[in-house]
C-alpha atoms as a PDB file:
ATOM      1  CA  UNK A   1       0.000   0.000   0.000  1.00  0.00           C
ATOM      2  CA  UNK A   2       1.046   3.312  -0.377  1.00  0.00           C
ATOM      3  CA  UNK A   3       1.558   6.056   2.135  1.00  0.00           C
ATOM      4  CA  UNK A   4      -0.174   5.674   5.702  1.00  0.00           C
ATOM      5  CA  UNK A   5      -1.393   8.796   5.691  1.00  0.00           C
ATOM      6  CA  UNK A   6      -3.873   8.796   2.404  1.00  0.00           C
ATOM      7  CA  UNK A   7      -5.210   5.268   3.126  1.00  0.00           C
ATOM      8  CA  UNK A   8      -8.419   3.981   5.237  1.00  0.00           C
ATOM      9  CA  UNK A   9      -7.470   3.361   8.843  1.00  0.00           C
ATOM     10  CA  UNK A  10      -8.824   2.124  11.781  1.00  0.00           C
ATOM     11  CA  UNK A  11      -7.255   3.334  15.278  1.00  0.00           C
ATOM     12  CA  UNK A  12      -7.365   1.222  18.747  1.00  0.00           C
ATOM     13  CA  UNK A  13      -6.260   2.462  22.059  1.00  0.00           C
ATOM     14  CA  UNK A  14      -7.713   1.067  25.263  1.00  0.00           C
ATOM     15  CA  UNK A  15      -3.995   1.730  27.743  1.00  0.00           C
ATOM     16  CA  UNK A  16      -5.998   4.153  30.037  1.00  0.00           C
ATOM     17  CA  UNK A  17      -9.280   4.549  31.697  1.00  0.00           C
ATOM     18  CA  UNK A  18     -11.271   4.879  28.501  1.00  0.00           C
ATOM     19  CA  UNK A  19     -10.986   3.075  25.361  1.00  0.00           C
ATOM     20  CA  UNK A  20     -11.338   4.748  21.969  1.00  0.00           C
ATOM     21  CA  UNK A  21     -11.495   3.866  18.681  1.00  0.00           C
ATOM     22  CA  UNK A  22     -11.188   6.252  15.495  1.00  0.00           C
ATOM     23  CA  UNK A  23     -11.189   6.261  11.217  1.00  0.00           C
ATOM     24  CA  UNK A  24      -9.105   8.169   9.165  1.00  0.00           C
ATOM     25  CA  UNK A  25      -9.520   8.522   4.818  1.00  0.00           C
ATOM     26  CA  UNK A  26      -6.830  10.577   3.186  1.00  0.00           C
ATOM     27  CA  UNK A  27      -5.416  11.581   6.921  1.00  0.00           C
ATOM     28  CA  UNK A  28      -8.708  13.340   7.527  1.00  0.00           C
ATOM     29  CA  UNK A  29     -10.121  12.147  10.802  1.00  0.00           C
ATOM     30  CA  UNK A  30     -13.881  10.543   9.886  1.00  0.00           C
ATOM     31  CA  UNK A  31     -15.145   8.931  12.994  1.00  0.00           C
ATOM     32  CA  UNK A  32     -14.355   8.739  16.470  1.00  0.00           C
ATOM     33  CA  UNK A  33     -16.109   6.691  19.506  1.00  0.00           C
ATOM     34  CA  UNK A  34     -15.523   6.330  22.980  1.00  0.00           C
ATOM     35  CA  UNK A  35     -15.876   3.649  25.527  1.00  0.00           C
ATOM     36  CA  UNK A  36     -15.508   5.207  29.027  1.00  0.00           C
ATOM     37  CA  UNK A  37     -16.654   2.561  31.149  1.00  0.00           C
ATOM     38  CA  UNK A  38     -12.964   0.580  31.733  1.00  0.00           C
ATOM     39  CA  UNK A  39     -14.931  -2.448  32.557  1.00  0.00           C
ATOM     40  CA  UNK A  40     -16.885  -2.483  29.132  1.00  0.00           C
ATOM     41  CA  UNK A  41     -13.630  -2.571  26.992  1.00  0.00           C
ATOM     42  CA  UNK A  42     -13.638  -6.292  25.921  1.00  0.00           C
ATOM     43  CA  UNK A  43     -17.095  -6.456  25.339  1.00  0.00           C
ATOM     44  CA  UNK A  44     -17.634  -3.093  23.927  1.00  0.00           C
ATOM     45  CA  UNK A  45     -14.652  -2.582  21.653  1.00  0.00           C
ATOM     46  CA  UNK A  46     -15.347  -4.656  18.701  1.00  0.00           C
ATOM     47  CA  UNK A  47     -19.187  -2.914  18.267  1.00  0.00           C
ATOM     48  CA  UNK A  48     -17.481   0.313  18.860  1.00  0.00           C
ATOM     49  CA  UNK A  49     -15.574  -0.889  15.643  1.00  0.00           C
ATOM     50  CA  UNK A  50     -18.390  -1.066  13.774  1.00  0.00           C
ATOM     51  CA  UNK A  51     -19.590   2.019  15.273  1.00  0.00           C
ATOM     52  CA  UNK A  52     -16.942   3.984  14.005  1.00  0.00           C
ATOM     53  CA  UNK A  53     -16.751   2.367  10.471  1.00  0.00           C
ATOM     54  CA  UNK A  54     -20.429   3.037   9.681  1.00  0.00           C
ATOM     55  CA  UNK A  55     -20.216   6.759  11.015  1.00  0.00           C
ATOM     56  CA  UNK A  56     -17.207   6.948   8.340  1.00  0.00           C
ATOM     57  CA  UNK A  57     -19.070   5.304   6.042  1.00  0.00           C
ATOM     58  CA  UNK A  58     -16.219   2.382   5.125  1.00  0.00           C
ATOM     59  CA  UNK A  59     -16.331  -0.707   5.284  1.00  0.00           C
ATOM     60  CA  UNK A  60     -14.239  -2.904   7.259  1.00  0.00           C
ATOM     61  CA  UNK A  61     -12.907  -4.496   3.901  1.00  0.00           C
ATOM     62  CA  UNK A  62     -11.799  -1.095   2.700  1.00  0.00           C
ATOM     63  CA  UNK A  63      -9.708  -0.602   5.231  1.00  0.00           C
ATOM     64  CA  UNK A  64      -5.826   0.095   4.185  1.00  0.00           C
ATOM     65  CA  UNK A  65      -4.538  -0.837   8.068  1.00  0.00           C
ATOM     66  CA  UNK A  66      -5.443  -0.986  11.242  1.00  0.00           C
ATOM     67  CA  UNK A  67      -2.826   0.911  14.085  1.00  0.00           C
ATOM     68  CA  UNK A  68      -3.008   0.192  17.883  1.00  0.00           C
ATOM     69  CA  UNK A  69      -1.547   1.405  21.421  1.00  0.00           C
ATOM     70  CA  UNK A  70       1.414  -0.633  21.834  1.00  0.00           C
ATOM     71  CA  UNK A  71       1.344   0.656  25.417  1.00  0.00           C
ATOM     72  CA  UNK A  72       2.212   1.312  27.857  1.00  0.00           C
ATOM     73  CA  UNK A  73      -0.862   1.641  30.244  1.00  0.00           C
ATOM     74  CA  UNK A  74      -3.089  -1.088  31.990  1.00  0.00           C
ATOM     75  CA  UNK A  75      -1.899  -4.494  31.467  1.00  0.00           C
ATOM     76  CA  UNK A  76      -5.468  -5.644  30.564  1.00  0.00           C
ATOM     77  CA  UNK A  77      -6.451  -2.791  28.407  1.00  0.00           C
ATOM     78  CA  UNK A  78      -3.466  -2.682  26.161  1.00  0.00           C
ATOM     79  CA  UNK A  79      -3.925  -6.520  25.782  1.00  0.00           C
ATOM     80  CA  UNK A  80      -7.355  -6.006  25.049  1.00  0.00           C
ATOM     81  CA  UNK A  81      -6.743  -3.531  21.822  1.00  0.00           C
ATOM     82  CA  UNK A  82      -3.760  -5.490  20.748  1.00  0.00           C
ATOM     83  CA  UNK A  83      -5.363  -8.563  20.762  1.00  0.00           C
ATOM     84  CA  UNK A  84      -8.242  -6.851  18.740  1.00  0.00           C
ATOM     85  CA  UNK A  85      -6.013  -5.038  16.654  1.00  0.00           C
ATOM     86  CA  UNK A  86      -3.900  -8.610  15.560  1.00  0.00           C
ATOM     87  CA  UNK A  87      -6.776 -10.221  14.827  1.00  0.00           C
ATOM     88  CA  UNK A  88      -8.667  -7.629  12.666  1.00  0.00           C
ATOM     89  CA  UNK A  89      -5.450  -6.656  10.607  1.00  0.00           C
ATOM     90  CA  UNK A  90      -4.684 -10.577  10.403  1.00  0.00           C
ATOM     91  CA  UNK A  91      -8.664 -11.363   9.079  1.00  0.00           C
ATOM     92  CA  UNK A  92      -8.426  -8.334   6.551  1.00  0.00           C
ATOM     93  CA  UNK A  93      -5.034  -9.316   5.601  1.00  0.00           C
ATOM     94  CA  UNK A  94      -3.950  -5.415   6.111  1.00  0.00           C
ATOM     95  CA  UNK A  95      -0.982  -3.817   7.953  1.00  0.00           C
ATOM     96  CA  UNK A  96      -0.817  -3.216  11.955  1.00  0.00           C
ATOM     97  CA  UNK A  97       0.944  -0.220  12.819  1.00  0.00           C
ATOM     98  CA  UNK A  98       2.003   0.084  16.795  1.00  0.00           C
ATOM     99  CA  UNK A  99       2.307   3.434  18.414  1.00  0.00           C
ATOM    100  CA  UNK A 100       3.621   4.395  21.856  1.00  0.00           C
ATOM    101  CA  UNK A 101       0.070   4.984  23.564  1.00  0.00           C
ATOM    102  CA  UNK A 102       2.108   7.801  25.232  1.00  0.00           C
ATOM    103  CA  UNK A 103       2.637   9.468  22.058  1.00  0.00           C
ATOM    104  CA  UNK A 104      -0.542   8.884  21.174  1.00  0.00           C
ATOM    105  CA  UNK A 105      -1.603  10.811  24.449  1.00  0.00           C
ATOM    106  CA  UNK A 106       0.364  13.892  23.244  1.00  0.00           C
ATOM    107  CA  UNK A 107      -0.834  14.131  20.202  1.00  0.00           C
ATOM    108  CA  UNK A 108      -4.165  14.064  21.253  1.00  0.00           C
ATOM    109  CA  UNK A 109      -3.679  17.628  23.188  1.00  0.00           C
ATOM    110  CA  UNK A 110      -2.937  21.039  21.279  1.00  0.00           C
ATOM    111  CA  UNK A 111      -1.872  22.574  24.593  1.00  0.00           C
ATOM    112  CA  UNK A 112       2.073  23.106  24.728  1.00  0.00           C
ATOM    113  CA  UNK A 113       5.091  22.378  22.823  1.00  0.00           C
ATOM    114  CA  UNK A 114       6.630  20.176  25.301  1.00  0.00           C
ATOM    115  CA  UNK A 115       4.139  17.296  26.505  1.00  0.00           C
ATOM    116  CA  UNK A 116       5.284  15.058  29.170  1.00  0.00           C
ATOM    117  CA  UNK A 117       2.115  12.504  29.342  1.00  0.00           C
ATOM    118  CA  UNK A 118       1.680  10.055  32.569  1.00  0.00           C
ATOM    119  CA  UNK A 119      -0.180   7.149  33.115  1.00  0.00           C
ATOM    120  CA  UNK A 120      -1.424   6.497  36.159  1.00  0.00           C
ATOM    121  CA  UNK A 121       0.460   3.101  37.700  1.00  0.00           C
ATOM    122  CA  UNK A 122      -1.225   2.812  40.363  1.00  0.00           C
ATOM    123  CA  UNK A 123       0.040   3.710  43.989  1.00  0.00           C
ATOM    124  CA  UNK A 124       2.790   6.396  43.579  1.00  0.00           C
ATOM    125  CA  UNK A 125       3.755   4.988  40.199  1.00  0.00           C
ATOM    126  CA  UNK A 126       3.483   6.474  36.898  1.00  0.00           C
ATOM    127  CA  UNK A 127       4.630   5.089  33.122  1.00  0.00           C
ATOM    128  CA  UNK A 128       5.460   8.291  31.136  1.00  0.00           C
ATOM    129  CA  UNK A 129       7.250  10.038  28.622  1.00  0.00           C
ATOM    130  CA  UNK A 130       8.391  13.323  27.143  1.00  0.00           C
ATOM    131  CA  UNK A 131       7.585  14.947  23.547  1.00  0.00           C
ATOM    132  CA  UNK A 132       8.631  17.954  21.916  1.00  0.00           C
ATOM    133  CA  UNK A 133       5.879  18.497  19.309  1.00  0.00           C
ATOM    134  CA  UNK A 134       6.263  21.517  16.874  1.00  0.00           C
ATOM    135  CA  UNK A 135       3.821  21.683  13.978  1.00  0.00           C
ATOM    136  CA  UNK A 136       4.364  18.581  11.867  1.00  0.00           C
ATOM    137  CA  UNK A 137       8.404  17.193  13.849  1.00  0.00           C
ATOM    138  CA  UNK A 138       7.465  15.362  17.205  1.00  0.00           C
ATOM    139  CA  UNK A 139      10.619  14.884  19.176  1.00  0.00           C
ATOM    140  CA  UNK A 140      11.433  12.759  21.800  1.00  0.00           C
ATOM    141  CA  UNK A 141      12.862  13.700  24.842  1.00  0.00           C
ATOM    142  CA  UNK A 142      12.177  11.200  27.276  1.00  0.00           C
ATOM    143  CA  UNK A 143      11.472   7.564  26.328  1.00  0.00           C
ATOM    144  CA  UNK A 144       8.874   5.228  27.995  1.00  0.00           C
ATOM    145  CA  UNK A 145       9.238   4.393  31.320  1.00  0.00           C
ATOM    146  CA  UNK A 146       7.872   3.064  34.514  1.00  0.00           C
ATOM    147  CA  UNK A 147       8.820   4.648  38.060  1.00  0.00           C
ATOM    148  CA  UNK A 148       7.506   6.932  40.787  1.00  0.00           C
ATOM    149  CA  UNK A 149       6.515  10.643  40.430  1.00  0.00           C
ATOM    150  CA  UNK A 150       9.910  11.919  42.137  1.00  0.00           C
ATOM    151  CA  UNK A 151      12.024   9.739  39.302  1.00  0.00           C
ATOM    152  CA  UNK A 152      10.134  11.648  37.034  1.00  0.00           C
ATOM    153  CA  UNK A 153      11.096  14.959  38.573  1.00  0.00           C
ATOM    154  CA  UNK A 154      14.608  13.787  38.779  1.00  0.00           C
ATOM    155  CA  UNK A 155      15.482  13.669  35.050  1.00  0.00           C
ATOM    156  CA  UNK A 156      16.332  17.238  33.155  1.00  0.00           C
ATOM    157  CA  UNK A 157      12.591  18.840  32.826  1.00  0.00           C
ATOM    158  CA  UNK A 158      12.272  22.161  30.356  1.00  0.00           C
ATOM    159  CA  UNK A 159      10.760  24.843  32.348  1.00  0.00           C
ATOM    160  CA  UNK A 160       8.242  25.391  29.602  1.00  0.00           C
ATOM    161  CA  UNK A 161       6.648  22.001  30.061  1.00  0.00           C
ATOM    162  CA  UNK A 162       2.827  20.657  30.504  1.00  0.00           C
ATOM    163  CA  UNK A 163       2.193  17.256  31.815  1.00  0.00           C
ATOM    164  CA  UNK A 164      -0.680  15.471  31.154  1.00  0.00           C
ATOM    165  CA  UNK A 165      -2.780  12.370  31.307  1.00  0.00           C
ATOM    166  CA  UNK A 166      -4.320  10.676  34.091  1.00  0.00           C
ATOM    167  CA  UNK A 167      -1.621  10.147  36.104  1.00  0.00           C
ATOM    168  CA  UNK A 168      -0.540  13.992  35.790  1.00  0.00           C
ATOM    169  CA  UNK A 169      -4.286  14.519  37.169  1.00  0.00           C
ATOM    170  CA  UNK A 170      -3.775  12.244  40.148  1.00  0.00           C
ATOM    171  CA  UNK A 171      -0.708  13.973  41.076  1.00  0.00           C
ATOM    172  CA  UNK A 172      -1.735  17.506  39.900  1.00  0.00           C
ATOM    173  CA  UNK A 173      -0.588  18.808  43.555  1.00  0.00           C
ATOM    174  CA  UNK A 174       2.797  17.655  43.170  1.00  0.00           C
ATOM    175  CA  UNK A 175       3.246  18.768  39.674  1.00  0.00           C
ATOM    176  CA  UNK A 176       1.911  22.213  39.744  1.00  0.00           C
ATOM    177  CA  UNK A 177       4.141  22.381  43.365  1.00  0.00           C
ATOM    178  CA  UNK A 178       6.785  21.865  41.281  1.00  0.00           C
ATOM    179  CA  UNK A 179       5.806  24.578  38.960  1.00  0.00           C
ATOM    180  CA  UNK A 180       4.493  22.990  36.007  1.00  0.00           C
ATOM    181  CA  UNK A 181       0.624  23.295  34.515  1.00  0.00           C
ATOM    182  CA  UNK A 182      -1.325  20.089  34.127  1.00  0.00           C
ATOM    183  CA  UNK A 183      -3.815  19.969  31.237  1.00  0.00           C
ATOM    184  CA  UNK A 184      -7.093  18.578  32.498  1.00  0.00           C
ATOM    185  CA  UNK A 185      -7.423  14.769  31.640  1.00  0.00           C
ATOM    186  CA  UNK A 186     -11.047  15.787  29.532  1.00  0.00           C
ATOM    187  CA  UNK A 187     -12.842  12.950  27.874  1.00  0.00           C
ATOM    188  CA  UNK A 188     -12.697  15.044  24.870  1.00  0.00           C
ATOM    189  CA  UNK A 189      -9.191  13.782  23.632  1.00  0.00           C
ATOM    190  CA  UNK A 190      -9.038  10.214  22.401  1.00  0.00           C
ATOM    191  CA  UNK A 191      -5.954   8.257  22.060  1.00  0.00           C
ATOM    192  CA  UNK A 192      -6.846   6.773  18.971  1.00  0.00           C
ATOM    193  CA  UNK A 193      -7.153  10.496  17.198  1.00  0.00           C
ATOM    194  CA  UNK A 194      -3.426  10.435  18.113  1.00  0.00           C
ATOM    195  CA  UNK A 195      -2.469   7.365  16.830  1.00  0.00           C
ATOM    196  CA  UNK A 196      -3.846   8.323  13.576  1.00  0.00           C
ATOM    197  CA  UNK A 197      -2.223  12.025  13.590  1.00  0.00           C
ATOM    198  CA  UNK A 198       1.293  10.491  14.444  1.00  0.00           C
ATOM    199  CA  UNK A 199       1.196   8.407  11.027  1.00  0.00           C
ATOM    200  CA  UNK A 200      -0.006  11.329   9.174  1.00  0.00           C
ATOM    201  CA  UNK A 201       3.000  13.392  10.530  1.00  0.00           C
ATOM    202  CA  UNK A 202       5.396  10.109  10.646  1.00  0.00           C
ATOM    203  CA  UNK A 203       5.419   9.313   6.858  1.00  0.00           C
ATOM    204  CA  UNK A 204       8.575   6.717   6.974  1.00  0.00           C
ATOM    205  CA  UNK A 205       7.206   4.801   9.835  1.00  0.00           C
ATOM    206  CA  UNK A 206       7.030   1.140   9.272  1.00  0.00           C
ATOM    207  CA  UNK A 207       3.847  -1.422  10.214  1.00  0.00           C
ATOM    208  CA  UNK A 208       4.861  -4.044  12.417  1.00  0.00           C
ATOM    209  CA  UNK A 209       7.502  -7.326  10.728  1.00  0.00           C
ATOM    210  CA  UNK A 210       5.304  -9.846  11.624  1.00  0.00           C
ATOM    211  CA  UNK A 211       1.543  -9.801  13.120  1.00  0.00           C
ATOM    212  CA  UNK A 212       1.078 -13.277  14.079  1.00  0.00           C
ATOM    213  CA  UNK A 213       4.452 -12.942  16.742  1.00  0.00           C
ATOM    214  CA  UNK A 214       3.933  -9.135  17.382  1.00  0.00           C
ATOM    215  CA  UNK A 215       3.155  -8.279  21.650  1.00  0.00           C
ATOM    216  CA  UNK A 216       2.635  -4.675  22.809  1.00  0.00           C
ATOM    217  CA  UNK A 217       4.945  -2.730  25.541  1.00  0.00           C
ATOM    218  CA  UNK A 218       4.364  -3.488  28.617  1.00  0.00           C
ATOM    219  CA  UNK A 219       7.229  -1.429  30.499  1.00  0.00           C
ATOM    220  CA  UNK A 220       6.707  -3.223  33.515  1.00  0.00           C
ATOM    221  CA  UNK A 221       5.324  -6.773  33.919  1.00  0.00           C
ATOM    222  CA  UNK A 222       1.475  -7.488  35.302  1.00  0.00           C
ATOM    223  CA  UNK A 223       1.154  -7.491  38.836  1.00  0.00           C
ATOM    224  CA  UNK A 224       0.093 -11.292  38.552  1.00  0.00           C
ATOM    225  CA  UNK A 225       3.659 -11.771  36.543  1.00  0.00           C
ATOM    226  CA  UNK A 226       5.389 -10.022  39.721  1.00  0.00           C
ATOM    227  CA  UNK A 227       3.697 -11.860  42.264  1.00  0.00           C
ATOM    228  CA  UNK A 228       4.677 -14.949  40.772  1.00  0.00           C
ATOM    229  CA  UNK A 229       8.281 -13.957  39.922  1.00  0.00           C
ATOM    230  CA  UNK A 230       8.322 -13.677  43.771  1.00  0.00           C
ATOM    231  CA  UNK A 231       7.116 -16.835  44.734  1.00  0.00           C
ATOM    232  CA  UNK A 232       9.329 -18.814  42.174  1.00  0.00           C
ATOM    233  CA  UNK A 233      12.223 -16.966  43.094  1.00  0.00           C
ATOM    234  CA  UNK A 234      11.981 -17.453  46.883  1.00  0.00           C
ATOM    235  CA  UNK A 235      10.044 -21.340  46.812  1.00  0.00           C
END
């Protein structure tokens, strides 16, 4: 196929509290819908699929590629859209692009020229990462990574940074102590709008080698994986 950007694709992204899912013709967003209920995502996200296709008006077999959240985020939820993701591109015998859902996160905001985005973690924890974003050349600055709020604060911040994403909400106090702004977490930015922008600005980027042996980024292992790393190590 020819250049990401001016085909049909379809967009998952279910790392944070809501899922979305979103179409793009000719790099013109066409559809976008939202699953906010976290518990709903495996059931919900294949009829928000459809959802989105028939409010585009294309049909699953027109699509050029399908691009997901390679994470990181919740465990679950970025299985959830990668799993979907595989087996859609894999049925319509199309490309799967992965995107850092972090990225994706930035990209979903117009506020700032420096984004650092964090996902919650859970306790103290946060995954994040830092973008420079001006007009159409997204830099990074800090790569994915997993750690606590004060590792974050340790690494070489510009002054002229926002943070944002859930986790920048839960720890708004801190952040803005620290004199930073935090752009409200609104449920009118969707992940999978930014997945879709990144390969319209990202022309070169590749789709994944292989489908069938492809897994998403994790960062950190589930807390089941841990827990059992513990016990094998000290039985």
């Amino acid at each position: 196929m020819g250049h990401p950007a001016a085909a049909a694709l379809l967009a998952l992204d279910s790392s944070g509290p809501q899922a979305s899912v979103a179409v793009g013709v000719g790099g013109e967003l066409r559809a976008e819908v939202v699953i906010e209920d976290s518990l709903e995502q495996a059931a919900g996200l294949i009829p928000a699929v459809d959802k989105a296709l028939q409010e585009a008006q294309v049909a699953r077999t027109e699509l050029d590629g399908v691009v997901v959240g390679e994470g990181p985020g919740s465990f679950t939820g970025v299985r959830i859209s990668a799993a979907t993701g595989k087996g859609l591109a894999q049925a319509l015998n199309v490309p799967l692009w992965a995107v850092p859902s972090l990225l994706a996160a930035a990209l979903s905001s117009e506020v700032g020229s420096v984004r650092y985005v964090l996902f919650d973690a859970r306790a103290d924890r946060v995954y994040g990462a830092c973008y420079s974003i001006d007009g159409s050349v997204v830099k990074e600055l800090a790569p994915s990574h997993a750690g606590t709020l004060s590792e974050v604060f340790e690494r070489d911040i510009p002054r002229d940074t926002v943070f944002m994403g859930d986790g920048a909400e839960r720890h708004r106090t801190a952040i803005e102590k620290e004199g930073f702004l935090v752009v409200p977490d609104g449920s009118d930015r969707t992940y999978a709008s930014g997945l879709l922008r990144y390969l319209s600005l990202e022309p070169g980027v590749e789709p994944v080698a292989s489908i069938e042996t492809w897994e998403p980024r994790y960062i950190r292992t589930s807390s089941a994986e841990r827990l059992w790393a513990g016990h094998t190590t000290t039985a």
